[in-house]
Protein backbone atom coordinates (compact mmCIF):
# COMPACT_ATOMS: atom_id res chain seq x y z
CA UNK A 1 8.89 43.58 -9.93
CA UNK A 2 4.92 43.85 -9.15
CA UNK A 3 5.02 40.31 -7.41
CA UNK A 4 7.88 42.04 -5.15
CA UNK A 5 6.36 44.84 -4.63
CA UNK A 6 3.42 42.74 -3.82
CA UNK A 7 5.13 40.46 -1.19
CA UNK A 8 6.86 43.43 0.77
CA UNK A 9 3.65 44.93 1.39
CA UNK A 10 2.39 41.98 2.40
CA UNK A 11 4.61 41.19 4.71
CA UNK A 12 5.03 44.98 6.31
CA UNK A 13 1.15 45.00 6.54
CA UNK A 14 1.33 41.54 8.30
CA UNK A 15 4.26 42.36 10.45
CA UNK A 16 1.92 45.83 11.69
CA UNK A 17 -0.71 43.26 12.55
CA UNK A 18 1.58 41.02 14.73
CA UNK A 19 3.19 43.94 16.12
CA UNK A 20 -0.55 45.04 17.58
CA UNK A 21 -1.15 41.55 18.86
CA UNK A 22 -0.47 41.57 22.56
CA UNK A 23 -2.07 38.04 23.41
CA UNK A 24 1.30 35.74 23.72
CA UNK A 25 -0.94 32.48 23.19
CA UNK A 26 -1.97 34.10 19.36
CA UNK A 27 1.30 35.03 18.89
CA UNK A 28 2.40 31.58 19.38
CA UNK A 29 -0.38 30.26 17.59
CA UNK A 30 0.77 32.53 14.55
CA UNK A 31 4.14 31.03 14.36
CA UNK A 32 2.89 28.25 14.14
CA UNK A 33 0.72 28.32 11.37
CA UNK A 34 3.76 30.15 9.47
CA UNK A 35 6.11 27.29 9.87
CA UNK A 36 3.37 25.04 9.02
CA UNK A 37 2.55 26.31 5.68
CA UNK A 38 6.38 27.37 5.08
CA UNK A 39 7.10 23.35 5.22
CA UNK A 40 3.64 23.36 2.97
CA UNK A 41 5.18 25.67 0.53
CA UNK A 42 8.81 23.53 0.51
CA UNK A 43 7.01 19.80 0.33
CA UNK A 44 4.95 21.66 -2.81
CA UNK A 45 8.17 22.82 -4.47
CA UNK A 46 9.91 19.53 -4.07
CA UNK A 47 7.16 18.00 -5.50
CA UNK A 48 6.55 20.58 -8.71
CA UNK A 49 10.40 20.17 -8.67
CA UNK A 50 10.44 16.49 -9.14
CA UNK A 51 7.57 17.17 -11.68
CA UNK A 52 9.23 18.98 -14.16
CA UNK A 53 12.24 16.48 -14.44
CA UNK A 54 11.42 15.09 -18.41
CA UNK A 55 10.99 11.18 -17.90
CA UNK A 56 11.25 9.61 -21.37
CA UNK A 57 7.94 7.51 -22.51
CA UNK A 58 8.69 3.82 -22.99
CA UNK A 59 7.94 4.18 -27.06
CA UNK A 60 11.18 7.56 -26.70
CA UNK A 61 13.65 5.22 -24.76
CA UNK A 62 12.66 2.45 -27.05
CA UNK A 63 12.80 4.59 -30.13
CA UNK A 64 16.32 6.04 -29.04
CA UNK A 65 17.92 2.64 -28.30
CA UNK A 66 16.85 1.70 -32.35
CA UNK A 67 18.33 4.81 -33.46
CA UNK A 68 21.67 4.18 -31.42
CA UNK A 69 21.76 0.47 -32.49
CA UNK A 70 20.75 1.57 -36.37
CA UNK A 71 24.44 3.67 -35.80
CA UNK A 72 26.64 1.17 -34.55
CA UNK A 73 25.35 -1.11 -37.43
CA UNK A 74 26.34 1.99 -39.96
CA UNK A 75 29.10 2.72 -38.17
CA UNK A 76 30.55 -0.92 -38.10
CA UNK A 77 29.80 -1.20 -41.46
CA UNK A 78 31.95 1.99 -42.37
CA UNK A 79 29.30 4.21 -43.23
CA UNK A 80 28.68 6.35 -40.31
CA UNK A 81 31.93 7.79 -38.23
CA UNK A 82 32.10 8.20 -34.28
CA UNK A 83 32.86 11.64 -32.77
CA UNK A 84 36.10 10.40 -30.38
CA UNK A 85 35.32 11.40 -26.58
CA UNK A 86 37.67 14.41 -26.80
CA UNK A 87 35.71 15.64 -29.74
CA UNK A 88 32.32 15.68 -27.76
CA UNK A 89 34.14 16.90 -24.50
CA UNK A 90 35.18 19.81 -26.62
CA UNK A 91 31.35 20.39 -27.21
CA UNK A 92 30.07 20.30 -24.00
């Protein structure tokens, strides 16, 4: 809620200041430099975006692919049973 309240006054105290600006060359000047750093703010966001996606190390997908092929072995030997597809559609 602070962060709001933060922003709105913000932006009413910088909406005052554009409304005193009578100079039509700062005005355009101003937008601008808002659309500028409002693509800034998106290409940032894509990027922390595409950061936070969890890539697997090579020693995880590597350590995964022994674990699956360590169940297939059990589970053609007998040892281990498969959840059917309907069973783990049920989970999700």
């Amino acid at each position: 809620m602070n962060n709001t309240m933060s922003l709105e006054a913000v932006q009413t105290e910088l909406i005052r200041d554009i409304l005193n600006v009578s100079d039509i060359h700062i005005l355009e000047k101003l937008r601008k430099v808002i659309r500028r750093e409002e693509k800034k703010a998106e290409e940032c966001a894509t990027v922390v975006a595409e950061d936070e996606v969890p890539y697997l190390t090579k020693a995880e997908i590597l350590a995964n692919f022994d674990q699956a092929c360590k169940e297939l072995k059990l589970n053609l030997e007998g040892k281990l049973e498969f959840k059917d597809a309907e069973e783990l559609l049920n989970v999700l």
